[in-house]
Protein backbone atom coordinates (compact mmCIF):
# COMPACT_ATOMS: atom_id res chain seq x y z
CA UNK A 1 -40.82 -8.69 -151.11
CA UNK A 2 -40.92 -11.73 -153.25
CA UNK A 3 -42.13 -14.99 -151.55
CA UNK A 4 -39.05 -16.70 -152.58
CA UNK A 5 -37.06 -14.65 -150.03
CA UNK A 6 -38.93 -15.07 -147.29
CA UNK A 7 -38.41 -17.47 -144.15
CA UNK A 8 -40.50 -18.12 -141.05
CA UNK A 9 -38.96 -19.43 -137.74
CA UNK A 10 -41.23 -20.35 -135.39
CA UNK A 11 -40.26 -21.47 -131.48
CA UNK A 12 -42.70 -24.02 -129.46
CA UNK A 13 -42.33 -26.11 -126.69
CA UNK A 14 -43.16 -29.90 -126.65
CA UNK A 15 -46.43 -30.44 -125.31
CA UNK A 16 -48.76 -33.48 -124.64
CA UNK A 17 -52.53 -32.66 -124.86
CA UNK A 18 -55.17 -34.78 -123.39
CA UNK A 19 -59.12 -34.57 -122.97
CA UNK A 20 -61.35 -36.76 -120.18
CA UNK A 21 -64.97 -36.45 -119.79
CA UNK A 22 -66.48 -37.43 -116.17
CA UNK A 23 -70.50 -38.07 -116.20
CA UNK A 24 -72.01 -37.90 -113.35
CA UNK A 25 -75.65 -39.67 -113.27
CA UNK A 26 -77.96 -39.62 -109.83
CA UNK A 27 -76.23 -36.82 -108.53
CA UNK A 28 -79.04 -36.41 -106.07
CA UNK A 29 -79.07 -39.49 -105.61
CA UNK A 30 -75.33 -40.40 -104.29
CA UNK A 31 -75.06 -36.79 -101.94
CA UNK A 32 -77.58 -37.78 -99.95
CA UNK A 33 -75.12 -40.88 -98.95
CA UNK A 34 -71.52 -39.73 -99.37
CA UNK A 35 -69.90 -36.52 -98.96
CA UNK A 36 -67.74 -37.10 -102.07
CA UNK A 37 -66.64 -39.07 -105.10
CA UNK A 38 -64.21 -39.84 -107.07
CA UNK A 39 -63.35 -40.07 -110.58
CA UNK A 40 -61.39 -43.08 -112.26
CA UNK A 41 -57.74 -42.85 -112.65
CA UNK A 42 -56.79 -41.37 -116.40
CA UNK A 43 -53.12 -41.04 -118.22
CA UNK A 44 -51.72 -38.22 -120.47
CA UNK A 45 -49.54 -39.25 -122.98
CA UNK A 46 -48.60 -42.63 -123.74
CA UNK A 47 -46.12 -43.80 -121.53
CA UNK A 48 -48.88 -43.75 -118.66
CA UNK A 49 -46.45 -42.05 -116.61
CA UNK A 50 -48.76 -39.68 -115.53
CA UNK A 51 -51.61 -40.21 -113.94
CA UNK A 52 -54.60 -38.15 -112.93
CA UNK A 53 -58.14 -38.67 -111.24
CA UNK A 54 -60.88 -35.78 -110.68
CA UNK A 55 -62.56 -35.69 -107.05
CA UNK A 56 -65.85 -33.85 -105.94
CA UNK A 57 -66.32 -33.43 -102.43
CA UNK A 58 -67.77 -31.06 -100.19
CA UNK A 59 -66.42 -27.86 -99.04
CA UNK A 60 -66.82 -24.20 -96.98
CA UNK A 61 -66.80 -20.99 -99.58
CA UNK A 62 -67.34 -17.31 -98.22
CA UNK A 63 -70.61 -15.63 -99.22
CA UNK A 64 -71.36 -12.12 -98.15
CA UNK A 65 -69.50 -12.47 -95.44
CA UNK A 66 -70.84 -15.94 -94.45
CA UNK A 67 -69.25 -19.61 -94.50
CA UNK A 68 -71.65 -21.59 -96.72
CA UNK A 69 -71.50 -25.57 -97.76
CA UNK A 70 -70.18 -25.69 -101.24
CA UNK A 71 -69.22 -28.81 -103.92
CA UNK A 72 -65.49 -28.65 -104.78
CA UNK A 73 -64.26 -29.69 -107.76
CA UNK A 74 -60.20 -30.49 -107.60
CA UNK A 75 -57.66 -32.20 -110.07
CA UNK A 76 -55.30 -34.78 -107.89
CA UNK A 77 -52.01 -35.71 -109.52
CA UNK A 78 -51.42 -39.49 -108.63
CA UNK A 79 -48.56 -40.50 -110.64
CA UNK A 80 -45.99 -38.25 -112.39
CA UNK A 81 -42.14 -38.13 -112.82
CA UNK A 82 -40.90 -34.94 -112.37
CA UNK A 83 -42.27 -31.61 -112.34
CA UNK A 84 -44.64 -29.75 -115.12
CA UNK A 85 -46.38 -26.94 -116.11
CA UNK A 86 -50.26 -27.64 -116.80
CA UNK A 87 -53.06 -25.76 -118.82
CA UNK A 88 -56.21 -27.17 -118.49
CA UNK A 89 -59.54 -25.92 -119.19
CA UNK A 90 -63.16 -27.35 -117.24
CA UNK A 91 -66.48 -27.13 -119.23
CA UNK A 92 -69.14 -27.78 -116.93
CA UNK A 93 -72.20 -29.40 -119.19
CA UNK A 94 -75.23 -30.11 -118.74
CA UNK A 95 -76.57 -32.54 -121.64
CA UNK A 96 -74.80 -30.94 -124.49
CA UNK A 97 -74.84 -27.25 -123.12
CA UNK A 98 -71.88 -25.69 -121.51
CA UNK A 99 -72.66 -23.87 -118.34
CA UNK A 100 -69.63 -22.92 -116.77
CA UNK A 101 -65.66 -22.76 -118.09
CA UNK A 102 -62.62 -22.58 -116.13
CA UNK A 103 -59.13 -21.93 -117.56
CA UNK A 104 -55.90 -21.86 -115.95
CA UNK A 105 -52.78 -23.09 -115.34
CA UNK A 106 -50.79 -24.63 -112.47
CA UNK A 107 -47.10 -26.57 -111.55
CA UNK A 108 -47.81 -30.30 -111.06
CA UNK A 109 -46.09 -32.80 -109.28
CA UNK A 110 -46.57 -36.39 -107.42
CA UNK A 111 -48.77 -35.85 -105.00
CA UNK A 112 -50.54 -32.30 -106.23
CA UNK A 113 -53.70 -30.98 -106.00
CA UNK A 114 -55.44 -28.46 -108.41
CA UNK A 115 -58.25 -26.66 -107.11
CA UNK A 116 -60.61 -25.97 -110.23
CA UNK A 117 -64.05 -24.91 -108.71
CA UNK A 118 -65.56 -24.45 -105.58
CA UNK A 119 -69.39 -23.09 -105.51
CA UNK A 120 -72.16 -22.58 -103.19
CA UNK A 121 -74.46 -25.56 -103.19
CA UNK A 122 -77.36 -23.83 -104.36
CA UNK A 123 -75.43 -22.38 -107.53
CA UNK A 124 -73.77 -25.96 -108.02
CA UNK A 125 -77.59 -27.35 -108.19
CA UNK A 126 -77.92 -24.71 -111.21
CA UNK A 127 -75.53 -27.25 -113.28
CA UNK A 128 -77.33 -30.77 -112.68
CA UNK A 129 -79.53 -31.77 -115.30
CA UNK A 130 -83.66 -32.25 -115.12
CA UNK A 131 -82.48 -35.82 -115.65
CA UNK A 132 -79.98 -36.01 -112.23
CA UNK A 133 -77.00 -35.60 -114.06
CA UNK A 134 -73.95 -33.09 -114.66
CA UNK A 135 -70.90 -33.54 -116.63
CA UNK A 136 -67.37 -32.21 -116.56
CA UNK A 137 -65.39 -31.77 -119.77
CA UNK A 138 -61.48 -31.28 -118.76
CA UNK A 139 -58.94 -30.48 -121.67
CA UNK A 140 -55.21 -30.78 -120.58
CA UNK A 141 -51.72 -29.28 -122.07
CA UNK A 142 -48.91 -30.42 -120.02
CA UNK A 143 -45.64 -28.86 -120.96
CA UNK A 144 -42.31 -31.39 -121.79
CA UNK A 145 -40.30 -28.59 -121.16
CA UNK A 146 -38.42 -28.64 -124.27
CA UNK A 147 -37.97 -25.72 -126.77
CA UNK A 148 -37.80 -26.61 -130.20
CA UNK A 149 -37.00 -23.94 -132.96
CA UNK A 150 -37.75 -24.84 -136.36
CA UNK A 151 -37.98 -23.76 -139.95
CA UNK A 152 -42.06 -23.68 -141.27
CA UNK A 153 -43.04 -25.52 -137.88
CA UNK A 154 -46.80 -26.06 -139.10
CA UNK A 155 -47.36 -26.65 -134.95
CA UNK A 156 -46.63 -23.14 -134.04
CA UNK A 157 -48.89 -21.40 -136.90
CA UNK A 158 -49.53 -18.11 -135.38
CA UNK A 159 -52.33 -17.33 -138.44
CA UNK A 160 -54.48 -19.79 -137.82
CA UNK A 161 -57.49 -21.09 -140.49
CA UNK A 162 -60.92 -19.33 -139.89
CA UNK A 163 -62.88 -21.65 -138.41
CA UNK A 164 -66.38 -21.47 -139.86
CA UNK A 165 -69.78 -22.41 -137.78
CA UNK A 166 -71.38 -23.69 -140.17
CA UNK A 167 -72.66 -27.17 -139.03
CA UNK A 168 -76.32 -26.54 -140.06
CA UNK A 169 -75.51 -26.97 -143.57
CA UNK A 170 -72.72 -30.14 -142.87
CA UNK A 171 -72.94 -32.31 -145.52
CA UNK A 172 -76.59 -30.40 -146.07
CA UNK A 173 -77.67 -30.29 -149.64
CA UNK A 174 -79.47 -27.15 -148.92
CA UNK A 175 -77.17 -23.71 -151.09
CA UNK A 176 -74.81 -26.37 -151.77
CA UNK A 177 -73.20 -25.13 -155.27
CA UNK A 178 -70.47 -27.44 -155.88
CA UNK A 179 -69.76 -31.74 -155.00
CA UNK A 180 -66.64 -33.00 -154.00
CA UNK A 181 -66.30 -36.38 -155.86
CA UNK A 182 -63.65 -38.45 -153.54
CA UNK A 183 -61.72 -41.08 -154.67
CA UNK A 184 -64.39 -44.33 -154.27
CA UNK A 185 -66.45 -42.21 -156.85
CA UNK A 186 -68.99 -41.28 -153.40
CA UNK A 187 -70.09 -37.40 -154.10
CA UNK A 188 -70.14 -34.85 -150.71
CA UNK A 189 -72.04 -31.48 -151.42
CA UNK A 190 -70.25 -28.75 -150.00
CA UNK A 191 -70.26 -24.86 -150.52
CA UNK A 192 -67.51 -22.99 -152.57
CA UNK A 193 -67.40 -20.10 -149.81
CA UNK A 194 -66.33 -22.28 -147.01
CA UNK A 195 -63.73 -24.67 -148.88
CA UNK A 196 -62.92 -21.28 -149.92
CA UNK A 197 -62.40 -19.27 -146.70
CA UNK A 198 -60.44 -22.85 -145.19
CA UNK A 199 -58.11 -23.85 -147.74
CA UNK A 200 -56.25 -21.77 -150.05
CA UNK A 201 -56.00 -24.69 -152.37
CA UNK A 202 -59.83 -24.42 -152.84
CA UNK A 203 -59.91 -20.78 -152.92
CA UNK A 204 -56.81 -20.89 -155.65
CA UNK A 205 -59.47 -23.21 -157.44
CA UNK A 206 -62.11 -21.17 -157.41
CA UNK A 207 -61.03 -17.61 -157.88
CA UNK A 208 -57.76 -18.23 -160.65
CA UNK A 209 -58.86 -19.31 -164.08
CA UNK A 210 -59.39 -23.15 -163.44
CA UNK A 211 -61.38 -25.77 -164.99
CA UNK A 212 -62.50 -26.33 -161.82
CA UNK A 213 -64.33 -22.26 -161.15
CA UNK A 214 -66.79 -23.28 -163.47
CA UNK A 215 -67.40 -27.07 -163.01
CA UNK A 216 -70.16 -28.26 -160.35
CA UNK A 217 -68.30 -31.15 -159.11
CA UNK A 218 -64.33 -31.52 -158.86
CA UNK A 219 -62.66 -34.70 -158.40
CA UNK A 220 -60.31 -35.41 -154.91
CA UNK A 221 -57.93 -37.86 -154.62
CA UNK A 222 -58.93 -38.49 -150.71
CA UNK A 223 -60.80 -41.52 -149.35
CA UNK A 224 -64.34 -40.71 -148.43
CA UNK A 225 -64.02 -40.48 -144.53
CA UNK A 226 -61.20 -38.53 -144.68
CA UNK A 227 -62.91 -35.83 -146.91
CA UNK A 228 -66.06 -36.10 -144.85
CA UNK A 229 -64.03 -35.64 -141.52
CA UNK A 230 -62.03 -32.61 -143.24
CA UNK A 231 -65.22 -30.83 -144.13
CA UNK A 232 -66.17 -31.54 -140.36
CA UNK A 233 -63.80 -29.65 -139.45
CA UNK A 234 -64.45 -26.51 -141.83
CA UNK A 235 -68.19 -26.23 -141.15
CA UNK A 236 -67.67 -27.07 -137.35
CA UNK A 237 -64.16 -26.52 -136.03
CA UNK A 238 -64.51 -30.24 -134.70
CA UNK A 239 -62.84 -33.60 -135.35
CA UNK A 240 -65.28 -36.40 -134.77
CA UNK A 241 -63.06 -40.01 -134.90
CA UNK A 242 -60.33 -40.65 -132.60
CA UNK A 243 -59.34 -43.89 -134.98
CA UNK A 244 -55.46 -43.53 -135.62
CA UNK A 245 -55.67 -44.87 -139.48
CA UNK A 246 -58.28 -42.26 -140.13
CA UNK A 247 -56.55 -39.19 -138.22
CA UNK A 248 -53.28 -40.12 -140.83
CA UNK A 249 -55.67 -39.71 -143.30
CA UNK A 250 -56.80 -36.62 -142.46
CA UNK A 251 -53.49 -35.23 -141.73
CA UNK A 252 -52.30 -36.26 -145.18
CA UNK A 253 -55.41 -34.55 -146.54
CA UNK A 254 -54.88 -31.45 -144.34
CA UNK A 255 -51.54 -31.18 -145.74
CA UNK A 256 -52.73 -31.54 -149.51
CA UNK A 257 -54.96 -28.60 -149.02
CA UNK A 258 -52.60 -26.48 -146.32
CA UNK A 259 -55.16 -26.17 -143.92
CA UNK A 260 -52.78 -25.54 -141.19
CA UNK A 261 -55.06 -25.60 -138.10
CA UNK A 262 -56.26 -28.70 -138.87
CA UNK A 263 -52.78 -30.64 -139.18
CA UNK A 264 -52.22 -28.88 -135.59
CA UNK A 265 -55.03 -30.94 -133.97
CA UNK A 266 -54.43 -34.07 -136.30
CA UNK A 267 -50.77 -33.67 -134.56
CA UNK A 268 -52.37 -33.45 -130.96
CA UNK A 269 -54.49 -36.59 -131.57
CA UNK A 270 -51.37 -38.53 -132.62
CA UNK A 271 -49.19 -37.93 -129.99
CA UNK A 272 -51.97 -39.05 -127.39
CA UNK A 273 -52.06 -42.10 -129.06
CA UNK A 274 -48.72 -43.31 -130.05
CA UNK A 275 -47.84 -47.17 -129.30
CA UNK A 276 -45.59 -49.62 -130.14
CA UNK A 277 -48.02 -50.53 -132.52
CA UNK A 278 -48.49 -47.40 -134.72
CA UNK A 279 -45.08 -45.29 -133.62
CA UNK A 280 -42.71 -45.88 -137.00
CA UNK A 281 -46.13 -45.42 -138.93
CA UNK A 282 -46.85 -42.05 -137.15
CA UNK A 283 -43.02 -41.20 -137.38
CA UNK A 284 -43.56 -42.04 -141.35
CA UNK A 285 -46.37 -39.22 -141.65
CA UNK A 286 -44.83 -36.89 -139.33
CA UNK A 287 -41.36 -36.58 -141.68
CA UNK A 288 -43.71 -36.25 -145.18
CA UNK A 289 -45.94 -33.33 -143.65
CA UNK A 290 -43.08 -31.83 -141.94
CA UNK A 291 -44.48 -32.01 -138.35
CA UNK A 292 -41.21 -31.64 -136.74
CA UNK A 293 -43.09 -31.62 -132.99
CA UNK A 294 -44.79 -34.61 -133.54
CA UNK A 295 -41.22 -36.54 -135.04
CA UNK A 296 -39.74 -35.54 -132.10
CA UNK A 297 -42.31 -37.39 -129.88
CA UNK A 298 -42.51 -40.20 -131.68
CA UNK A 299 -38.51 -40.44 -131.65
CA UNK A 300 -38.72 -40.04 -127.66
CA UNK A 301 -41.51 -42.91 -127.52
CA UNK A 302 -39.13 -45.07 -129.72
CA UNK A 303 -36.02 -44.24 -127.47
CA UNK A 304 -37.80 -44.52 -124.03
CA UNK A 305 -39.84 -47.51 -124.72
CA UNK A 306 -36.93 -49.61 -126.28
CA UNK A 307 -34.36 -48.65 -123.18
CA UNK A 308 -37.52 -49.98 -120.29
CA UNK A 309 -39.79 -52.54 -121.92
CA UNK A 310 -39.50 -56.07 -120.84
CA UNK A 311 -41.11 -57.27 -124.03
CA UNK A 312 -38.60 -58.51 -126.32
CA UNK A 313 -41.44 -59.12 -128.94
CA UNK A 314 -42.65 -56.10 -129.20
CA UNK A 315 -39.54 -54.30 -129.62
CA UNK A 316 -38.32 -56.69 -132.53
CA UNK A 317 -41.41 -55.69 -133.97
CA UNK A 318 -40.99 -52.38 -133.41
CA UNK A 319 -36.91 -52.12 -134.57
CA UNK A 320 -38.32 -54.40 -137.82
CA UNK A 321 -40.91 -52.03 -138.88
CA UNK A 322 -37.76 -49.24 -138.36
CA UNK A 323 -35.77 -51.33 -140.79
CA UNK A 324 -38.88 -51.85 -143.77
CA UNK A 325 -39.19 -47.81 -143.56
CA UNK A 326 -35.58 -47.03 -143.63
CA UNK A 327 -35.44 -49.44 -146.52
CA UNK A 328 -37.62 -48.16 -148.89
């Protein structure tokens, strides 16, 4: 069946994603005085509608049998509007290492708790650190509620890019066989079989009869951090920056070289951060890649944020920036 006649409709469901990391130092230290803690207070999304904080207290869990003192870990819901289906998913760390994951889901309101982990305090102690400390890595998906169906959605890719780990040879010299020369004229080595394996732009380039099969270094018309953060993301499966300009840049870059997955969590990092500030440019990015998810947030930002804020400066600024893009 020729390519030509063939269309892909995919169906997703808004979504809003959010990550918050909660260190705990002198863990020792602070149960010998309190019973419990308390995170601080965190948002998801951008309308801070929705408000969160993590507690650790103590509890009772069963244990052959037995009622034994345990450390409970629990997700409170302090603020939200409405009712919503949440994913989230707790890495317990210690330093770097991951020592414990929890997945699952739960309906959250106002006023909710979410009961994440509850362990016997001599299995808890496993988790603390040789330095006193223990660290909990939450990653949230909290469901809009609506569907949208769309034509080559790029956020509801069911083949998703292989994700090599390859981050021993990151921007390593070491079997490098080919440089990526980026638009400032900076060089980044890099190895053909993982641009390969990530991008079928690269693997077009180095398996068809190109110029570029045979040449050591190949030219890029991408800004150095953008290339560096792209190959990251091939050799690691990980975005480093969180800055907005450079995520766009990536995206754009993402697109250029249809690595799917990696527009998918460019998209996620947008819509946590979208503002006043950088909606219309987000909104501009979102129509040229085709991110039909990520226009729609943007366009409920816009709508929501002009009909409640007090700030008549910031939504002149906001309808003027709407005006220079519609414009051009």
């Amino acid at each position: 069946m020729s390519g030509d006649n063939q269309a892909t409709y995919y169906t997703c469901i808004d979504k809003e994603y959010y990550e918050f990391k909660w260190v705990i130092s002198d863990y020792s230290l602070i149960f010998t005085k309190v019973t419990g803690i308390d995170s601080h207070i965190f948002t998801v999304g951008s309308d801070e509608e929705k408000k969160f904080q993590l507690k650790l207290c103590s509890g009772n869990v069963v244990v052959s049998g037995y009622n034994e003192t345990s450390r409970c870990l629990s997700l409170h819901v302090a603020e939200m509007a409405g009712q919503f289906i949440m994913k989230y998913k707790l890495s317990v760390m210690t330093g770097e290492k991951i020592v414990d994951t929890r997945i699952g889901h739960s309906t959250c309101q106002k006023g909710g708790v979410i009961h994440m982990l509850n362990i016997q305090i001599e299995e808890f102690k496993k988790f603390v650190s040789s330095t006193d400390s223990i660290i909990f890595h939450c990653k949230l998906t909290l469901s809009k509620g609506s569907i949208i169906n769309s034509l080559n959605d790029e956020n509801a890719k069911m083949n998703q890019v292989l994700k090599l780990k390859f981050d021993w040879i990151f921007l390593n010299k070491d079997l490098s066989d080919i440089k990526l020369e980026t638009a400032c004229g900076k060089e980044i080595p890099a190895h053909r079989v993982v641009l390969a394996a990530a991008s079928p732009v690269f693997r077009a380039m180095f398996t068809h009869d190109m110029l570029e099969k045979k040449s050591q270094s190949i030219g890029i018309d991408v800004n150095y951090e953008a290339a560096v953060e792209m190959l990251r993301y091939f050799y690691t499966g990980t975005i480093e920056s969180r800055e907005i300009s450079l995520i766009i840049d990536l995206l754009l870059t993402a697109d250029k070289y249809q690595v799917d997955e990696l527009k998918i969590e460019c998209e996620k990092i947008l819509k946590s951060k979208i503002s006043s500030e950088n909606a219309i440019n987000i909104l501009q990015i979102a129509d040229k890649c085709q991110m039909n998810c990520l226009k729609k947030n943007v366009v409920d930002f816009i709508k929501q944020h002009i009909s409640v804020s007090s700030d008549s400066d910031d939504v002149g600024d906001m309808i003027l920036n709407m005006e220079r893009l519609f414009s051009k």
